[in-house]
Protein backbone atom coordinates (compact mmCIF):
# COMPACT_ATOMS: atom_id res chain seq x y z
CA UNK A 1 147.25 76.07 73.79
CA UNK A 2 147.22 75.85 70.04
CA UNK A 3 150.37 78.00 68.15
CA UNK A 4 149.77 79.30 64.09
CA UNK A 5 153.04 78.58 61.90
CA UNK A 6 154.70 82.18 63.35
CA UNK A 7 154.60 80.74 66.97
CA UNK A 8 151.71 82.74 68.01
CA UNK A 9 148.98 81.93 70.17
CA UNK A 10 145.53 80.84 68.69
CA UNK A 11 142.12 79.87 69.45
CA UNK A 12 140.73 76.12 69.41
CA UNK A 13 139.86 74.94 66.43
CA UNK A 14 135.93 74.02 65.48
CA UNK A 15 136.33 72.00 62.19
CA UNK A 16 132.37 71.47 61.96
CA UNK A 17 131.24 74.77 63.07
CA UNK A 18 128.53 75.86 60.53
CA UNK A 19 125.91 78.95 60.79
CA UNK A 20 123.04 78.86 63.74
CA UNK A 21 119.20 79.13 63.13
CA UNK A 22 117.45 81.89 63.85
CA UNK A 23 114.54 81.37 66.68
CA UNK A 24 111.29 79.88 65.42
CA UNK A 25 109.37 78.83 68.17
CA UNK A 26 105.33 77.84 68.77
CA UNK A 27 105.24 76.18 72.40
CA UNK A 28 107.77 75.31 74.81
CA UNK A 29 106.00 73.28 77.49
CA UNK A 30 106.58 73.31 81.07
CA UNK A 31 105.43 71.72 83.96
CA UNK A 32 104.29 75.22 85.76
CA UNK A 33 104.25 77.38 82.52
CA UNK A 34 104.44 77.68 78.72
CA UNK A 35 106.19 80.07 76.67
CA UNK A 36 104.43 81.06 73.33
CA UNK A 37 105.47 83.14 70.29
CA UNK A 38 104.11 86.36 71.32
CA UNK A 39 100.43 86.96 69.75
CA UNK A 40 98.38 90.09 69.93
CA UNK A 41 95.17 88.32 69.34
CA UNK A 42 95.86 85.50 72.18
CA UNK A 43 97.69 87.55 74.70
CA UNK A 44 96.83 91.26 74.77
CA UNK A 45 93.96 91.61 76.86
CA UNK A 46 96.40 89.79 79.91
CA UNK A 47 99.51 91.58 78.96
CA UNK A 48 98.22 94.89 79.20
CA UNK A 49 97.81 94.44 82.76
CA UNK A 50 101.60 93.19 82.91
CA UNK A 51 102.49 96.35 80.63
CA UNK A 52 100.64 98.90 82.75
CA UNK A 53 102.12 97.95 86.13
CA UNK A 54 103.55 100.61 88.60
CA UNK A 55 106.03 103.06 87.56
CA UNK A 56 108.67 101.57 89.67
CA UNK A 57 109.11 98.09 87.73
CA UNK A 58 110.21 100.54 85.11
CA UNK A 59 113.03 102.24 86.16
CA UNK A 60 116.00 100.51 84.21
CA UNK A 61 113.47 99.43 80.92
CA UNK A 62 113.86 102.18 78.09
CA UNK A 63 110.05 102.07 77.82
CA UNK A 64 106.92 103.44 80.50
CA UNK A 65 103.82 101.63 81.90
CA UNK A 66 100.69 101.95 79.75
CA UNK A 67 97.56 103.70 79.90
CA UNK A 68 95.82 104.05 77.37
CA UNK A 69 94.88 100.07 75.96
CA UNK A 70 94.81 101.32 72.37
CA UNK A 71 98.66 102.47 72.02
CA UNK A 72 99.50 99.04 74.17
CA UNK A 73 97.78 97.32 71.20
CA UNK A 74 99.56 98.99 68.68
CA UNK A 75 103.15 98.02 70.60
CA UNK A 76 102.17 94.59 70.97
CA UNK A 77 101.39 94.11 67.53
CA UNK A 78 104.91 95.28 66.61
CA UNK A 79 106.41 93.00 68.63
CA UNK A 80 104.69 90.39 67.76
CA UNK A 81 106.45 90.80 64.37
CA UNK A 82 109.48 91.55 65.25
CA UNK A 83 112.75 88.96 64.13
CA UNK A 84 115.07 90.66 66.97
CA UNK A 85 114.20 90.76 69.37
CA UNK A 86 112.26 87.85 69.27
CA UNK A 87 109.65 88.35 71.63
CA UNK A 88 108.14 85.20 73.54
CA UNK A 89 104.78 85.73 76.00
CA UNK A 90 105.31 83.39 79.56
CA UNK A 91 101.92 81.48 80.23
CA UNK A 92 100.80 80.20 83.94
CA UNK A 93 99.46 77.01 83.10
CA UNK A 94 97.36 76.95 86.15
CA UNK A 95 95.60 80.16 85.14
CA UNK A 96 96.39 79.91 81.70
CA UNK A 97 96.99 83.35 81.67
CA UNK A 98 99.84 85.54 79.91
CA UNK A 99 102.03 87.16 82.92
CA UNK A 100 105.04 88.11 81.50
CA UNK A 101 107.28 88.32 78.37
CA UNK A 102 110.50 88.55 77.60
CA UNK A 103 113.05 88.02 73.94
CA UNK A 104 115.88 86.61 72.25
CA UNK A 105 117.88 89.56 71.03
CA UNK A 106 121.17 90.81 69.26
CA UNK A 107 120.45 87.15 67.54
CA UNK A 108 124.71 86.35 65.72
CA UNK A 109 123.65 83.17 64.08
CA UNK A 110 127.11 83.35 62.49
CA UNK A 111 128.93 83.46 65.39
CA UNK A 112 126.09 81.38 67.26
CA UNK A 113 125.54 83.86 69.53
CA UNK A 114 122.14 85.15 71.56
CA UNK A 115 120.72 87.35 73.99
CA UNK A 116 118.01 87.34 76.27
CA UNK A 117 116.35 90.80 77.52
CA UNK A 118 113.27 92.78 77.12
CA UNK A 119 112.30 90.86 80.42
CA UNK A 120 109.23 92.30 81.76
CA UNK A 121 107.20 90.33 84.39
CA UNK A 122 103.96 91.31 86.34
CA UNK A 123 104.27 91.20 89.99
CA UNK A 124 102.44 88.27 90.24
CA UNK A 125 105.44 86.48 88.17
CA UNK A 126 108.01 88.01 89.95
CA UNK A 127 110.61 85.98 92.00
CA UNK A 128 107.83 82.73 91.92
CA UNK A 129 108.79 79.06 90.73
CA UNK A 130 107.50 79.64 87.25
CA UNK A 131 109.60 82.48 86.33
CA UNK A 132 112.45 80.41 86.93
CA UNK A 133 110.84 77.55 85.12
CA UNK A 134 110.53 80.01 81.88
CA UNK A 135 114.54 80.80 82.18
CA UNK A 136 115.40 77.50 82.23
CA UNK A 137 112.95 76.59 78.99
CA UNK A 138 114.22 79.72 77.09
CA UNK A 139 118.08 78.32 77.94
CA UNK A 140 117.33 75.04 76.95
CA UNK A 141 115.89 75.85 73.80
CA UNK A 142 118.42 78.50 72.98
CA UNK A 143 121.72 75.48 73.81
CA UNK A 144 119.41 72.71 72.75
CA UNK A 145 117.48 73.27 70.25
CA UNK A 146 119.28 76.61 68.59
CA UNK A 147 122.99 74.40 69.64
CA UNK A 148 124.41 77.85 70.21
CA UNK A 149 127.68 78.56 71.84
CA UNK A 150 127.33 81.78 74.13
CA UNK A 151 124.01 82.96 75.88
CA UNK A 152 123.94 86.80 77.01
CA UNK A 153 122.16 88.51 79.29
CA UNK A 154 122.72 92.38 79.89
CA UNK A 155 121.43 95.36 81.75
CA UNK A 156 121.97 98.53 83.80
CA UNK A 157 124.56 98.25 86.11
CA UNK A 158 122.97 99.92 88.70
CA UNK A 159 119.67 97.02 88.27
CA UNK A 160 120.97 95.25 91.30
CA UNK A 161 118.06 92.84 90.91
CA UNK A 162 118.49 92.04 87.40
CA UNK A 163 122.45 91.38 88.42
CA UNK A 164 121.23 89.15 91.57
CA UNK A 165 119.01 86.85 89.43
CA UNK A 166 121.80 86.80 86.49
CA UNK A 167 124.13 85.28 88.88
CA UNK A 168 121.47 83.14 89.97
CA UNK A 169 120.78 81.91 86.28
CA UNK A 170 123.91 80.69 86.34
CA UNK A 171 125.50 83.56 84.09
CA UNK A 172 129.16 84.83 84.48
CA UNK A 173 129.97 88.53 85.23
CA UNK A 174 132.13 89.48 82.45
CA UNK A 175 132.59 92.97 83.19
CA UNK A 176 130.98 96.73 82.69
CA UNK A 177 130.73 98.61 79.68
CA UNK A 178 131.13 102.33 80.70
CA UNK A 179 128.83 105.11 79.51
CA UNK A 180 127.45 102.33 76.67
CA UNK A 181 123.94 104.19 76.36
CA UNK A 182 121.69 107.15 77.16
CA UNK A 183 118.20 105.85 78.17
CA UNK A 184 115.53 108.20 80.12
CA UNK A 185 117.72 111.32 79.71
CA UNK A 186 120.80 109.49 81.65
CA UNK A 187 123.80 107.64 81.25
CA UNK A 188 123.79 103.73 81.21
CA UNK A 189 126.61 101.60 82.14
CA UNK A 190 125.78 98.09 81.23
CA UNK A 191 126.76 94.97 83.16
CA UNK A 192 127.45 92.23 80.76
CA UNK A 193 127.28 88.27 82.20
CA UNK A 194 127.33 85.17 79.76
CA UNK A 195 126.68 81.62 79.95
CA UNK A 196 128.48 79.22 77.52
CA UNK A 197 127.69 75.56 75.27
CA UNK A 198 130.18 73.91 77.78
CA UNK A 199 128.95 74.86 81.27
CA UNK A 200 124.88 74.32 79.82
CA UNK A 201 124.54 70.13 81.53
CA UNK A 202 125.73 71.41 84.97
CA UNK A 203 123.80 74.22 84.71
CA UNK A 204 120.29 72.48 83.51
CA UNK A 205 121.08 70.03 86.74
CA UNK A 206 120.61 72.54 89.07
CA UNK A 207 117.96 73.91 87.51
CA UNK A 208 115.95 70.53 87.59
CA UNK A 209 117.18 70.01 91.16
CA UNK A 210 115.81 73.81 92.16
CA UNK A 211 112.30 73.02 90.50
CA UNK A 212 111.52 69.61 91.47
CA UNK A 213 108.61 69.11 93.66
CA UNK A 214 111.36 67.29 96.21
CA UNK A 215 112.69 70.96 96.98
CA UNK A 216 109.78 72.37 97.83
CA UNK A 217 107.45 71.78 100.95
CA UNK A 218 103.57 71.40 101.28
CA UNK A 219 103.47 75.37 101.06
CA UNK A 220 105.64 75.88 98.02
CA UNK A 221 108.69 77.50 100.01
CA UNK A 222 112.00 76.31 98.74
CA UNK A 223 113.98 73.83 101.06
CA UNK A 224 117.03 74.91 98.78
CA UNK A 225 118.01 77.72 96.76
CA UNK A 226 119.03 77.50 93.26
CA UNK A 227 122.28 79.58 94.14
CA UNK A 228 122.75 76.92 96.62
CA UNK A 229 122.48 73.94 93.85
């Protein structure tokens, strides 16, 4: 524990601690999928089917499922402009095929801070090997690439799945902010979890433990889980 001259307690010093980058990303390769900047000419055609997707996937996302194509392709061509969030399309290599997105957000390059959200995947994404894969890329490239200290992820505190696959990420639960928005005509407590510079190499081993073709059999079924690793 560090003290100040008046004998109080302080934080640890960073000497060479300078101002982040903001995101500025073209490809970050995969061996299952790619994530892309997010392009209305390359990816709206696929993503409409991700963004018009049964009602229920939508229940803790402040936005609905899409009908009509048009309005789709005038909210995908803000997005794809948008600085924060930063919005990044996931690509299936093997079908080369946009099937999900998701964004770095709330981006503190002073502080050297990020969050990822916006995550919206198709069902065909959902709980498969490459939707891990794309976590683990957009981690890497935020404490690798970005070098920056504290990773969020938030959401409803009553998303029991999005909590389940934080904690499965490898994110802390740092607690609940209480009546912290109004989304869909309700009240939104939101479940905060982080995951810091330091705990980043033991984290990125399990993740290349979980995805390597040793922990999975001739069928693609796990052998172990990453909460396991």
């Amino acid at each position: 524990m560090r003290y100040n001259e008046f004998n109080q307690p302080i934080g640890e010093a960073l000497p060479d601690f300078s101002v982040g980058k903001r995101p500025d990303v073209n490809v970050l390769e995969g061996h299952f999928c790619r994530l892309e900047k997010l392009s209305f000419a390359k990816h709206h055609n696929d993503l409409f089917a991700v963004y018009s997707s049964p009602l229920e996937n939508w229940t803790y996302l402040p936005l609905a499922p899409f009908i009509q194509k048009s309005d789709f392709d005038q909210f995908l061509q803000l997005l794809e402009h948008s600085q924060d969030p930063y919005y990044l399309a996931i690509i299936d290599k093997q079908t080369q095929q946009a099937v999900g997105t998701f964004a770095l957000m709330r981006i503190d390059p002073n502080n050297r801070v990020i969050e990822v959200g916006w995550v919206i995947y198709s069902p065909q994404l959902q709980k498969t090997r490459i939707a891990t894969e794309a976590q683990f890329l957009l981690a890497q490239y935020v404490f690798e690439d970005l070098k920056y200290r504290r990773y969020e992820w938030k959401c409803d505190s009553l998303n029991a799945p999005s909590r389940k696959a934080a904690l499965r990420l490898g994110f802390t639960y740092e607690g609940t902010f209480r009546q912290a928005q109004v989304y869909k005509g309700r009240t939104r407590d939101t479940a905060w979890f982080s995951m810091l510079d330091s705990e980043w190499l033991s984290q990125k081993k399990r993740f290349q433990n979980w995805l390597s073709d040793s922990n999975f059999d001739e069928h693609g079924i796990q052998k172990t889980s990453l909460s396991v690793f």
